[in-house]
C-alpha atoms as a PDB file:
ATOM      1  CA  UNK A   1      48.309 -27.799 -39.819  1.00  0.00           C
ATOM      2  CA  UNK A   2      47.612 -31.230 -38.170  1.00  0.00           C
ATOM      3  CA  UNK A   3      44.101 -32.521 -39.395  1.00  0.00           C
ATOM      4  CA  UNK A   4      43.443 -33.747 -36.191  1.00  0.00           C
ATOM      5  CA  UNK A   5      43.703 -29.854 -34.262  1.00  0.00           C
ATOM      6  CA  UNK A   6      41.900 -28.524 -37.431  1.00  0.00           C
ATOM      7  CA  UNK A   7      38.931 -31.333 -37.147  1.00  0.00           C
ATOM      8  CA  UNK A   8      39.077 -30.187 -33.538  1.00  0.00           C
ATOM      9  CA  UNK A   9      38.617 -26.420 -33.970  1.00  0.00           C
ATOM     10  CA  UNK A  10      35.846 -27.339 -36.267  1.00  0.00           C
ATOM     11  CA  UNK A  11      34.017 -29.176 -33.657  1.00  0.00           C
ATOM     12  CA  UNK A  12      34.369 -26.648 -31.220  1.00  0.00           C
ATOM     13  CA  UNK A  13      32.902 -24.216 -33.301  1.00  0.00           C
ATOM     14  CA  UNK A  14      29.967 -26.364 -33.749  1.00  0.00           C
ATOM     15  CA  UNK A  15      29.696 -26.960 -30.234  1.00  0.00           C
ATOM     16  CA  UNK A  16      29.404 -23.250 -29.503  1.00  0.00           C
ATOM     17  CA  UNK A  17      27.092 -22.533 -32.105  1.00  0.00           C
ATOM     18  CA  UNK A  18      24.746 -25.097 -31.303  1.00  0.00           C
ATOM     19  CA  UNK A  19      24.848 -24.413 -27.603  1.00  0.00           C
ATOM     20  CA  UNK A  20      24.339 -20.756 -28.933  1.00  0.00           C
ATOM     21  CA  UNK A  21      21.302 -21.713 -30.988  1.00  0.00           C
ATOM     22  CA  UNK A  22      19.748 -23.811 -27.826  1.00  0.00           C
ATOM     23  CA  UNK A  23      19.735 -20.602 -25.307  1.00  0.00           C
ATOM     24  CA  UNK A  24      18.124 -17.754 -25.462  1.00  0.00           C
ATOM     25  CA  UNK A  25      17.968 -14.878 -22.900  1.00  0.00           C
ATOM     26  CA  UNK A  26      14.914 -13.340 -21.503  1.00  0.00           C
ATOM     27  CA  UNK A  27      14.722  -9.703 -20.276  1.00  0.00           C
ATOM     28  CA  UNK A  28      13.193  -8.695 -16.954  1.00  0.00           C
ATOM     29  CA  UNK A  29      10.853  -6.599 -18.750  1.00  0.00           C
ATOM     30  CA  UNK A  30       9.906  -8.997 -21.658  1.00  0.00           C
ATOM     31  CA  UNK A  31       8.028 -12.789 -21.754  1.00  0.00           C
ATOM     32  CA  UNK A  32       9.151 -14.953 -24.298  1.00  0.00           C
ATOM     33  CA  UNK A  33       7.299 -17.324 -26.809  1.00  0.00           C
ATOM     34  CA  UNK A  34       9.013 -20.438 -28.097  1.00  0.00           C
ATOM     35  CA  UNK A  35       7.424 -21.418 -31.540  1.00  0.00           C
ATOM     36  CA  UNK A  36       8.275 -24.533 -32.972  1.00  0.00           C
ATOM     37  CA  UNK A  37       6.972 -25.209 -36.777  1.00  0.00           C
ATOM     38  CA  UNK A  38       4.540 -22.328 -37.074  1.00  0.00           C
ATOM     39  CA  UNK A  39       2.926 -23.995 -33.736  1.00  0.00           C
ATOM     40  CA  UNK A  40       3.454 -22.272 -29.690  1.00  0.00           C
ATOM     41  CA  UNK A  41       4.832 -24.187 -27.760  1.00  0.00           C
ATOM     42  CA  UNK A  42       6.303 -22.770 -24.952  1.00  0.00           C
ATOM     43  CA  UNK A  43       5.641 -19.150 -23.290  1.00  0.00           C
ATOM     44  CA  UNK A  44       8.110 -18.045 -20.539  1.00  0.00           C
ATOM     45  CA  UNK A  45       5.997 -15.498 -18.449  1.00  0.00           C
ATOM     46  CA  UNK A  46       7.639 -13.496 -15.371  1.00  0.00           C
ATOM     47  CA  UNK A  47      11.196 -15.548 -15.822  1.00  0.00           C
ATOM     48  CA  UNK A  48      14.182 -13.445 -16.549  1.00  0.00           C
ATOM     49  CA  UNK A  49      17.370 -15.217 -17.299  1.00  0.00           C
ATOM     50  CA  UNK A  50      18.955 -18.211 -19.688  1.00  0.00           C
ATOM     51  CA  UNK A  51      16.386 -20.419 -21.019  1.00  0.00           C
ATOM     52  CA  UNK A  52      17.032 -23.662 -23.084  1.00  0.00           C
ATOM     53  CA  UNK A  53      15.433 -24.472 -26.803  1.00  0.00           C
ATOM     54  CA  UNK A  54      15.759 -26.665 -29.581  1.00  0.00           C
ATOM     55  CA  UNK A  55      18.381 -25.487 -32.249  1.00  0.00           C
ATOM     56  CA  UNK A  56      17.559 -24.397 -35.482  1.00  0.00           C
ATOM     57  CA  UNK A  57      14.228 -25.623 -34.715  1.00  0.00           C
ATOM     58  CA  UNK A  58      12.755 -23.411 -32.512  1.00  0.00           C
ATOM     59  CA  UNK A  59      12.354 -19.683 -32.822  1.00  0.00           C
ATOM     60  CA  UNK A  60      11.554 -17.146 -30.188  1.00  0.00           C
ATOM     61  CA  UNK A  61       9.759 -14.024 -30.354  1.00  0.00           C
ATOM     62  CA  UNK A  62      10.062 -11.661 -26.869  1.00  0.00           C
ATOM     63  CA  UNK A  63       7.043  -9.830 -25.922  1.00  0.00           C
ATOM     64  CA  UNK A  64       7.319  -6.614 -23.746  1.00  0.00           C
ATOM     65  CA  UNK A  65       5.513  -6.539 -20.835  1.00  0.00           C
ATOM     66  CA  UNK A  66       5.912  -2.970 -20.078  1.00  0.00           C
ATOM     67  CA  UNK A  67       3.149  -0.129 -20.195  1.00  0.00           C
ATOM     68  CA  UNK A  68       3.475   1.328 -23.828  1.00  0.00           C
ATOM     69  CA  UNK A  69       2.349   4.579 -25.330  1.00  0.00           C
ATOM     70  CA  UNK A  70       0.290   4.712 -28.577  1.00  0.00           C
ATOM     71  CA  UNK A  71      -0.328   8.089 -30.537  1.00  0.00           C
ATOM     72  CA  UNK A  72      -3.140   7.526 -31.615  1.00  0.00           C
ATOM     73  CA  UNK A  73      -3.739  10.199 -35.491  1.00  0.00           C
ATOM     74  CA  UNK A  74      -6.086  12.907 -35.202  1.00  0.00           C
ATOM     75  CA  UNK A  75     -10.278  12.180 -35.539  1.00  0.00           C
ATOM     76  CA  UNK A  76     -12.473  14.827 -36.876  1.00  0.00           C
ATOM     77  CA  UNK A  77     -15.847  14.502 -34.395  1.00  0.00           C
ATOM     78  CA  UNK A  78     -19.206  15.403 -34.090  1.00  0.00           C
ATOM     79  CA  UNK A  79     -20.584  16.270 -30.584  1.00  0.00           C
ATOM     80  CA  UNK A  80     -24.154  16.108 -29.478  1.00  0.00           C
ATOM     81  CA  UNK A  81     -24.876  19.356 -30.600  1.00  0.00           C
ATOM     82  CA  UNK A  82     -23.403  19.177 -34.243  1.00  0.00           C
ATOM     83  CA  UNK A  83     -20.155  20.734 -33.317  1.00  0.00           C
ATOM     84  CA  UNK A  84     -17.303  19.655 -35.140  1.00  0.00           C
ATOM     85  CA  UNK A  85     -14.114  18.557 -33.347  1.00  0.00           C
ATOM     86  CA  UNK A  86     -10.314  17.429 -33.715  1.00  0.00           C
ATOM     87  CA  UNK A  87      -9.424  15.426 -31.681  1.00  0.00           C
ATOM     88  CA  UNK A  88      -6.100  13.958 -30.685  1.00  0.00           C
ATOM     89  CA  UNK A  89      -5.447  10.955 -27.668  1.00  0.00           C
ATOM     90  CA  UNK A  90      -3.142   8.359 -26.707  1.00  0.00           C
ATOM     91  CA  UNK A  91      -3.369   5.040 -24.892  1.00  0.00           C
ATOM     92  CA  UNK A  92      -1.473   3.289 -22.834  1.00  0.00           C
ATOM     93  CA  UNK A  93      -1.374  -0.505 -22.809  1.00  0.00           C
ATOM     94  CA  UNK A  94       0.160  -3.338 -21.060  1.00  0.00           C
ATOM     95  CA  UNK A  95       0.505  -6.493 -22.592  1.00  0.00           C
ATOM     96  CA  UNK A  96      -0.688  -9.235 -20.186  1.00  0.00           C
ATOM     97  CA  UNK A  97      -1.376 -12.819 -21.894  1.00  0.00           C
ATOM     98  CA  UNK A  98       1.590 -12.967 -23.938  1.00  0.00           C
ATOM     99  CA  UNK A  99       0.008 -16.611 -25.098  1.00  0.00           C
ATOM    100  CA  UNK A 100      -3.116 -14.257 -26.309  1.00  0.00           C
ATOM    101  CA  UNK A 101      -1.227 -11.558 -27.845  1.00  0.00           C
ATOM    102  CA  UNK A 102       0.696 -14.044 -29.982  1.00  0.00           C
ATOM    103  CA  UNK A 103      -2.082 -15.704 -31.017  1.00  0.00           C
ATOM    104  CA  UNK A 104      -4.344 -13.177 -32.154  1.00  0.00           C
ATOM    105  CA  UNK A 105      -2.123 -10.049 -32.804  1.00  0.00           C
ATOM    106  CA  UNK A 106       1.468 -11.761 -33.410  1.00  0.00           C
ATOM    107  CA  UNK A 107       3.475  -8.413 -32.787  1.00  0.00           C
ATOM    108  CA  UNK A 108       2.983  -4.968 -31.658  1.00  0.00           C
ATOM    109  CA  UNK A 109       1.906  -3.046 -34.951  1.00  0.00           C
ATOM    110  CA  UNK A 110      -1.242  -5.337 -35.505  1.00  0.00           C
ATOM    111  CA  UNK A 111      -2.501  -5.355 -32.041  1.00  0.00           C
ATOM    112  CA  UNK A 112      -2.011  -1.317 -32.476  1.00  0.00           C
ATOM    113  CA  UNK A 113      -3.688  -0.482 -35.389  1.00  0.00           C
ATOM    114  CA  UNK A 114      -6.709  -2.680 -34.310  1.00  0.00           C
ATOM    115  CA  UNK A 115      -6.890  -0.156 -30.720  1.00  0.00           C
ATOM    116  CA  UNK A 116      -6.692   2.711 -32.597  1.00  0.00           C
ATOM    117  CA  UNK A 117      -9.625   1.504 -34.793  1.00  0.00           C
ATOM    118  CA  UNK A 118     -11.593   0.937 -32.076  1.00  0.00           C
ATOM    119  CA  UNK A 119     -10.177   3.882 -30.447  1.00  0.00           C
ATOM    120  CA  UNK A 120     -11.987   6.133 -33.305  1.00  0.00           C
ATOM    121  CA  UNK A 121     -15.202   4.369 -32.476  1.00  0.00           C
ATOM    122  CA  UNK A 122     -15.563   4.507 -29.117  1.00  0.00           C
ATOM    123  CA  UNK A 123     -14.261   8.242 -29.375  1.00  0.00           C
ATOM    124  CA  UNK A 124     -17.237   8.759 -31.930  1.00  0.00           C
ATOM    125  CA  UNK A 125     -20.068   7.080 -29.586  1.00  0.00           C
ATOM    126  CA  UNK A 126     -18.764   9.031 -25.930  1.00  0.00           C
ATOM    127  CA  UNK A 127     -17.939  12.288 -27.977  1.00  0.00           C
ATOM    128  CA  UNK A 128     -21.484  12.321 -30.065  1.00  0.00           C
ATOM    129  CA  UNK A 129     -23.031  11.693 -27.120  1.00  0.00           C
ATOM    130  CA  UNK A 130     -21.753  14.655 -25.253  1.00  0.00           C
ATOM    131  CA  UNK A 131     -22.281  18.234 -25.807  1.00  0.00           C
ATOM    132  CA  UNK A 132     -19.872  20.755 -26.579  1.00  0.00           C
ATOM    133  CA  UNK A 133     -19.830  22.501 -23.407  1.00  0.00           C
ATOM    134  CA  UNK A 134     -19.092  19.454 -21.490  1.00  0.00           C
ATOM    135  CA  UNK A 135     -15.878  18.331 -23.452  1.00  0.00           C
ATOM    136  CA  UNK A 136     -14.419  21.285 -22.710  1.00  0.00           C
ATOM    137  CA  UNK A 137     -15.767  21.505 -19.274  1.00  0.00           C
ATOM    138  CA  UNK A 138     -14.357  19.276 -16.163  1.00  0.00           C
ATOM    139  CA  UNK A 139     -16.725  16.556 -17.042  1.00  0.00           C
ATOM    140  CA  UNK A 140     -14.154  15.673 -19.529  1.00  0.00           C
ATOM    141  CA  UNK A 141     -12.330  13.760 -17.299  1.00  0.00           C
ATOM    142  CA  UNK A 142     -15.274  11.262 -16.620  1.00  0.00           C
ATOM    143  CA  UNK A 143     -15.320  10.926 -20.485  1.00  0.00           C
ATOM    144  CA  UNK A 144     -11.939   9.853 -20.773  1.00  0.00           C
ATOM    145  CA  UNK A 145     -12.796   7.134 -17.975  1.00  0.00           C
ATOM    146  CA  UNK A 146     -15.642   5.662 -19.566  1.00  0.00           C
ATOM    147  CA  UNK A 147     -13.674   5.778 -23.145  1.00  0.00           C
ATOM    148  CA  UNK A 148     -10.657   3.629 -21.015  1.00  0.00           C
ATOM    149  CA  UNK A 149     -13.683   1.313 -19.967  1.00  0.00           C
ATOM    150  CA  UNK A 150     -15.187   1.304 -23.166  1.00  0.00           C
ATOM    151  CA  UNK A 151     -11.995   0.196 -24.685  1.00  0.00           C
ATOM    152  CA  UNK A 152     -11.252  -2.294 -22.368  1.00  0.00           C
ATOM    153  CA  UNK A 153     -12.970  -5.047 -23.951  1.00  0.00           C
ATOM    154  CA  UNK A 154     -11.415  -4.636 -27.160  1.00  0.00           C
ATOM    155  CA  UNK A 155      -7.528  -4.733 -25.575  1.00  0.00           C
ATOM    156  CA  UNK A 156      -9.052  -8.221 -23.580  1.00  0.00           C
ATOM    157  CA  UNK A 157      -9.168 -10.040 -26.993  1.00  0.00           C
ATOM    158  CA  UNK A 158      -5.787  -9.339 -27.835  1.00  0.00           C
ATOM    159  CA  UNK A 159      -4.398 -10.318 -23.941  1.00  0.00           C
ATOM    160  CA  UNK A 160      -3.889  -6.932 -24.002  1.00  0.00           C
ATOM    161  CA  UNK A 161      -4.908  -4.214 -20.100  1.00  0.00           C
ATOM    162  CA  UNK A 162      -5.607  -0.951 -21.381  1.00  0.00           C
ATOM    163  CA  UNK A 163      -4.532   1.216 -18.478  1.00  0.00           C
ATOM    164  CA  UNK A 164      -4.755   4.870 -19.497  1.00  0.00           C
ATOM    165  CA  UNK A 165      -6.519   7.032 -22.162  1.00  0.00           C
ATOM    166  CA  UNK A 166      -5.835  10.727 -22.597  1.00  0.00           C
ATOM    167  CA  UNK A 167      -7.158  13.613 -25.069  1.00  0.00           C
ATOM    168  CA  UNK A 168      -3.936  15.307 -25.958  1.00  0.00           C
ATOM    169  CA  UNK A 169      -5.551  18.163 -28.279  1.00  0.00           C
ATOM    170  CA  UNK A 170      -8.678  19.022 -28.890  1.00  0.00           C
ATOM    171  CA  UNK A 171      -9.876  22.042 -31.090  1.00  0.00           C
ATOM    172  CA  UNK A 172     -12.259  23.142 -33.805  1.00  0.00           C
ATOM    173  CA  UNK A 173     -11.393  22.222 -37.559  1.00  0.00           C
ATOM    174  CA  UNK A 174      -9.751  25.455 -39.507  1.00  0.00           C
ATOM    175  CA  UNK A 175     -12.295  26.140 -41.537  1.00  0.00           C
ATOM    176  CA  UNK A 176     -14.868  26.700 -38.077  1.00  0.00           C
ATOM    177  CA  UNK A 177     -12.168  28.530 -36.090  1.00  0.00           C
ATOM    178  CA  UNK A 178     -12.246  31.808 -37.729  1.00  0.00           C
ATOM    179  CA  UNK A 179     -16.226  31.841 -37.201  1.00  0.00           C
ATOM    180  CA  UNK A 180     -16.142  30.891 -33.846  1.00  0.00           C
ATOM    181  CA  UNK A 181     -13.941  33.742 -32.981  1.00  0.00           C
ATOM    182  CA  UNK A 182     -15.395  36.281 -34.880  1.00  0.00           C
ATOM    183  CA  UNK A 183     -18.551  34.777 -32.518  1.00  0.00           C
ATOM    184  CA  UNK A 184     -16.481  35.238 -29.632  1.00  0.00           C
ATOM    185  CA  UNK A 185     -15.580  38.912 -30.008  1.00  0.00           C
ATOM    186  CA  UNK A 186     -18.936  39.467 -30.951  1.00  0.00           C
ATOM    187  CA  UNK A 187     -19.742  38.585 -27.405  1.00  0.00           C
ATOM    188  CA  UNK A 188     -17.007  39.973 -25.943  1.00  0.00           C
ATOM    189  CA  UNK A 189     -17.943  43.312 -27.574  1.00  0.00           C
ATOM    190  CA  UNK A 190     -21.414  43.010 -26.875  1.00  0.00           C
ATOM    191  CA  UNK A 191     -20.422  42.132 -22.871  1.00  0.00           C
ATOM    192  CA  UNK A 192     -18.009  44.947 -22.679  1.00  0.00           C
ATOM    193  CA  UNK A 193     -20.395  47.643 -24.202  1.00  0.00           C
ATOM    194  CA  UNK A 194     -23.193  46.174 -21.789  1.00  0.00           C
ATOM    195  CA  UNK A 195     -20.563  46.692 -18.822  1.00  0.00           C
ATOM    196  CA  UNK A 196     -19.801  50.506 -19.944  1.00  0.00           C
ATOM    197  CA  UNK A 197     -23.490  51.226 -20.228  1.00  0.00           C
ATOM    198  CA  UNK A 198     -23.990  49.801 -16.573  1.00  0.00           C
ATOM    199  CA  UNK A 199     -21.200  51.750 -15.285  1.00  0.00           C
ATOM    200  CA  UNK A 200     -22.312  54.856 -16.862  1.00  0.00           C
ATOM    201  CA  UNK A 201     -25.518  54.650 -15.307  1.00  0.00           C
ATOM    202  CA  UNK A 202     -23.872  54.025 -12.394  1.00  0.00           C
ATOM    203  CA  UNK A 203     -22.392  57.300 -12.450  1.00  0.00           C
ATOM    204  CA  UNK A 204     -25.172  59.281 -13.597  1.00  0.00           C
ATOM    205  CA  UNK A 205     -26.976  57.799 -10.526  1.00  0.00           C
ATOM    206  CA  UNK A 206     -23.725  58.765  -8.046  1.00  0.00           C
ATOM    207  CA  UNK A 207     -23.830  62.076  -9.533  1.00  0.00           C
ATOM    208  CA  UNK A 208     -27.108  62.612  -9.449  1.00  0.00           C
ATOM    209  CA  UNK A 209     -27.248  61.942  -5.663  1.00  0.00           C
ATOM    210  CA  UNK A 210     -23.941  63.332  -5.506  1.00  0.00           C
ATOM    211  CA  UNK A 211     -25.503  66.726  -6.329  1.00  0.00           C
ATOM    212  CA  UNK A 212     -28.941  66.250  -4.338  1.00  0.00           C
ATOM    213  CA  UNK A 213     -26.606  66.151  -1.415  1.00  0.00           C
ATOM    214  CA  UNK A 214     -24.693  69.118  -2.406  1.00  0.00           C
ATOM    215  CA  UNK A 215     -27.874  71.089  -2.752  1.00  0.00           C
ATOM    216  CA  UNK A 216     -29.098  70.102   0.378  1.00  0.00           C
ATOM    217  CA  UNK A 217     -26.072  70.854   2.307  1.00  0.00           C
ATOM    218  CA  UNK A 218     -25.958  73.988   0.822  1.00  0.00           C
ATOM    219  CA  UNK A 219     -29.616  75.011   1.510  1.00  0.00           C
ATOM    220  CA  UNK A 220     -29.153  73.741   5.106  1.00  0.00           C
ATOM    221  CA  UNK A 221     -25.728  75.485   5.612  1.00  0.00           C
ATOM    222  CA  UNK A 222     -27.246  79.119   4.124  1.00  0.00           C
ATOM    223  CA  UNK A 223     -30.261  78.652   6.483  1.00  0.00           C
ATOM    224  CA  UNK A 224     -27.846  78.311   9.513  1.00  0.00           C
ATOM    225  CA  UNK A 225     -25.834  81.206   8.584  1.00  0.00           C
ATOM    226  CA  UNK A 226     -28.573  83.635   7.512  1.00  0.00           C
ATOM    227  CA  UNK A 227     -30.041  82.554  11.019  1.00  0.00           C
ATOM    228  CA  UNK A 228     -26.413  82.597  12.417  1.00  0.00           C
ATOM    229  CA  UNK A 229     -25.828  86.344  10.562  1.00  0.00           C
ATOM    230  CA  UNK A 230     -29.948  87.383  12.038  1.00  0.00           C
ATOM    231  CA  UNK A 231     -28.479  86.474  15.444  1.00  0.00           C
ATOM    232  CA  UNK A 232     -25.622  88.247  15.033  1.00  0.00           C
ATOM    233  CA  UNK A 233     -26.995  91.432  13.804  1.00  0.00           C
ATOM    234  CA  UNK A 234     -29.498  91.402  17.036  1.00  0.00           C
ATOM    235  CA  UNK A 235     -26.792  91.121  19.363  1.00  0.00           C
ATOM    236  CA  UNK A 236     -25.031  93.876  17.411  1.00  0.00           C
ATOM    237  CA  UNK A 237     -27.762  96.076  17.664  1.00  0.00           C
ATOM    238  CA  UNK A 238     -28.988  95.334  21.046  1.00  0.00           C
ATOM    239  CA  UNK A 239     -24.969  96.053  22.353  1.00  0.00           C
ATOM    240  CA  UNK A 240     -25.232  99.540  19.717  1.00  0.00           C
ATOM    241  CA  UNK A 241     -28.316 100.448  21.834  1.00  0.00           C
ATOM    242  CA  UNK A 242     -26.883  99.898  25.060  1.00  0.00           C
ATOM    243  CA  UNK A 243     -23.368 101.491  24.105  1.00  0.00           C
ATOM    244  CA  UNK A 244     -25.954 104.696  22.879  1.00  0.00           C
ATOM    245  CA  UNK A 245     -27.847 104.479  26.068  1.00  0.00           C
ATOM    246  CA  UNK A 246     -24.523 104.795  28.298  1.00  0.00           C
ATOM    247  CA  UNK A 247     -22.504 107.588  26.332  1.00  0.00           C
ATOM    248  CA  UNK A 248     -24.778 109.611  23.542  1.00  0.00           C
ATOM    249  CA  UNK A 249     -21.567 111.735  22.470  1.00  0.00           C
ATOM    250  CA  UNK A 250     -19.508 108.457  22.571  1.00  0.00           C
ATOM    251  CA  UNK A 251     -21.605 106.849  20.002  1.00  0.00           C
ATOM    252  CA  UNK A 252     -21.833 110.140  18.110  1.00  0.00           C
ATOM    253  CA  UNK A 253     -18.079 110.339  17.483  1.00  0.00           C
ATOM    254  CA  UNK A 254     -17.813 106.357  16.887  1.00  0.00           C
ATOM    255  CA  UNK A 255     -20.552 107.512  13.951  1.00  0.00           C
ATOM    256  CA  UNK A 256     -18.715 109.845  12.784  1.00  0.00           C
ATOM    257  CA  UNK A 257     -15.642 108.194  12.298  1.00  0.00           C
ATOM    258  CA  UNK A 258     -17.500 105.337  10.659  1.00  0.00           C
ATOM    259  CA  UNK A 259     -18.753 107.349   8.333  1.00  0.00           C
ATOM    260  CA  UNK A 260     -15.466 109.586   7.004  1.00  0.00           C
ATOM    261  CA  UNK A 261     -13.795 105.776   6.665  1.00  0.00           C
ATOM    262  CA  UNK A 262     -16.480 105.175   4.454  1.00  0.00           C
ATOM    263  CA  UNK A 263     -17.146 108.474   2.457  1.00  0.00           C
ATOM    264  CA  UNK A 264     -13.036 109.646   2.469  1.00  0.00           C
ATOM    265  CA  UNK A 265     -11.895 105.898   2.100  1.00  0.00           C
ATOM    266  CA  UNK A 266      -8.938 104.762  -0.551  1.00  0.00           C
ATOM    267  CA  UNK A 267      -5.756 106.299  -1.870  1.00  0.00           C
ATOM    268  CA  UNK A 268      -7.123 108.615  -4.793  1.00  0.00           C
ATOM    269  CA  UNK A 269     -10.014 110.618  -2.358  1.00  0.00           C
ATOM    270  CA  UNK A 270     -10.087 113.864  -2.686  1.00  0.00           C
ATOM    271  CA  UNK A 271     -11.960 116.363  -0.100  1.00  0.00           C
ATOM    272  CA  UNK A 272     -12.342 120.080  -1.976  1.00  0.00           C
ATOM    273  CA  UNK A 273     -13.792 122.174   0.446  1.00  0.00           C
ATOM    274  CA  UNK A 274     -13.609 124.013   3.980  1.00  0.00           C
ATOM    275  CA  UNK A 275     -13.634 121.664   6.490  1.00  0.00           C
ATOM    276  CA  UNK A 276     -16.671 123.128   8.345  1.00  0.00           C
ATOM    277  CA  UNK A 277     -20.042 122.160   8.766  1.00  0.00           C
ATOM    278  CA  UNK A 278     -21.604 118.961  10.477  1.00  0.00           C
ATOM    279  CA  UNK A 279     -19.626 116.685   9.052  1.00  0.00           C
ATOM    280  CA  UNK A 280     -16.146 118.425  10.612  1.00  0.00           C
ATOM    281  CA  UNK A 281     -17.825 119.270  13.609  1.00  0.00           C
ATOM    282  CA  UNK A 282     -15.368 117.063  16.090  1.00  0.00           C
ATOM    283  CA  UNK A 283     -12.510 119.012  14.235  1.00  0.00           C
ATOM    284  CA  UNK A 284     -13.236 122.493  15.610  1.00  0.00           C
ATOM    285  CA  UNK A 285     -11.963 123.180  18.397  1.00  0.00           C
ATOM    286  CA  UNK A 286     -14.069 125.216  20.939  1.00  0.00           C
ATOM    287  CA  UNK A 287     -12.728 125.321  24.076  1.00  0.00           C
ATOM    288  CA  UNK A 288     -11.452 121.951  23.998  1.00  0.00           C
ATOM    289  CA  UNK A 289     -15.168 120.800  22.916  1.00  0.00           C
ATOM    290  CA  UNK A 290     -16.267 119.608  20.380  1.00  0.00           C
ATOM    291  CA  UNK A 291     -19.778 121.892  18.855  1.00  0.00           C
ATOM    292  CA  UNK A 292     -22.810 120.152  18.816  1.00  0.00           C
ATOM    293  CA  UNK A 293     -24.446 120.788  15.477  1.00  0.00           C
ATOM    294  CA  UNK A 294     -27.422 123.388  15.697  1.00  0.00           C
ATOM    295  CA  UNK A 295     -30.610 121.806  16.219  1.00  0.00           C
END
């Protein structure tokens, strides 16, 4: 090959590697620091697109700029009223003085684990100064606010917003679970037995009146009828005493009648006998009369 093509390949190569080396590319959702011996000297903030540096002199570390998620591990914490608690959050942070951040923190993981340290103490000074029943109440939203303000500071000194913080679980250790729902069913039982001994009162007292009003509506209906039946029985015997008055013989033979219904009644009655005497007398026949009984 001719020495002067292969002397010119060369140099192109060169060429492009240098002109590599002096670019770099910046993301829309990153910032850029340009470090030159240890020492910042450039930050590109808010400035997507091809940038220009020194070769093999400069080196660039990108910074994200968007909101990012920590998980923060799980605290065991003591409330106000010496109530144990596990609790597990996350925060969400924005990087916003990428010239801060790199200063301070250098990268990501440092700037982390320093939140979540003082993540776990402002967790320990909001939750131990709040009872029990208002963690797990709605006021645990205002907690959560004035742990994201609490925490504020400490993101500032890395250039770094904290914008969110939120409890993801929170529960009793294992060891105080079992005994705080053995408590629990202990009150449950003790409600539910105090609910069937209310009820069952309750029904003693419906029953109770319940039967007063059965006894009085009784006693009032009996009075109506036996005053109903003393009516009746008047009217009957005024309407007997008129029917008498009117047709003596009448009334005799309605007697009568009455009276063989009631002493021959039912299938199985058996009359042994003459039929004579008083109480056949309508049965002889005397001239088409019937005899009056002898005085």
């Amino acid at each position: 090959m001719n020495p002067r093509i292969t002397a010119s390949i060369v140099v192109v190569v060169l060429l492009l590697i240098v002109g590599y080396s002096a670019t770099f590319f910046v993301h829309q959702s990153q910032n850029a620091v340009v470090v030159r011996f240890g020492k910042l000297v450039d930050v590109v903030r808010n400035d997507p697109g091809l940038h220009w540096r020194i070769p093999f002199v400069d080196q660039v570390t990108f910074i994200d700029r968007r909101v990012i998620n920590i998980d923060a591990p799980q605290f065991e914490l003591l409330t106000s009223d010496q109530k144990f608690l596990v609790v597990s959050a996350y925060v969400r942070y924005q990087i916003t003085d990428a010239d801060k951040f790199y200063r301070v923190a250098r990268d990501e993981q440092t700037a982390e684990r320093r939140i979540i340290v003082a993540l776990n103490e402002t967790l320990r000074d909001q939750i131990g100064s709040a009872p029990l029943r208002d963690i797990l109440s709605d006021k645990r939203a205002d907690l959560m606010t004035n742990v994201t303000k609490v925490l504020g500071p400490a993101g500032d000194v890395f250039g770094i917003k904290v914008v969110d913080v939120r409890f993801k679980r929170m529960d009793f250790p294992q060891q105080n679970s079992e005994a705080v729902y053995n408590r629990m069913r202990t009150q449950r039982a003790q409600e539910a037995t105090r609910i069937r001994a209310e009820g069952s009162a309750r029904a003693q007292e419906i029953r109770a009146q319940a039967d007063r009003d059965r006894t009085v509506l009784l006693a009032e209906t009996q009075q109506k009828a036996q005053v109903l039946r003393g009516e009746g029985d008047a009217k009957a015997t005024q309407i007997y005493n008129e029917a008498f008055s009117r047709d003596p013989e009448f009334f005799d033979l309605y007697r009568s009648l009455q009276a063989m219904r009631t002493g021959l009644g039912g299938s199985n009655t058996t009359f042994v006998g003459s039929p004579t005497g008083d109480f056949f007398r309508y049965f002889e026949q005397n001239q088409g009369a019937p005899q009056k009984p002898q005085q």
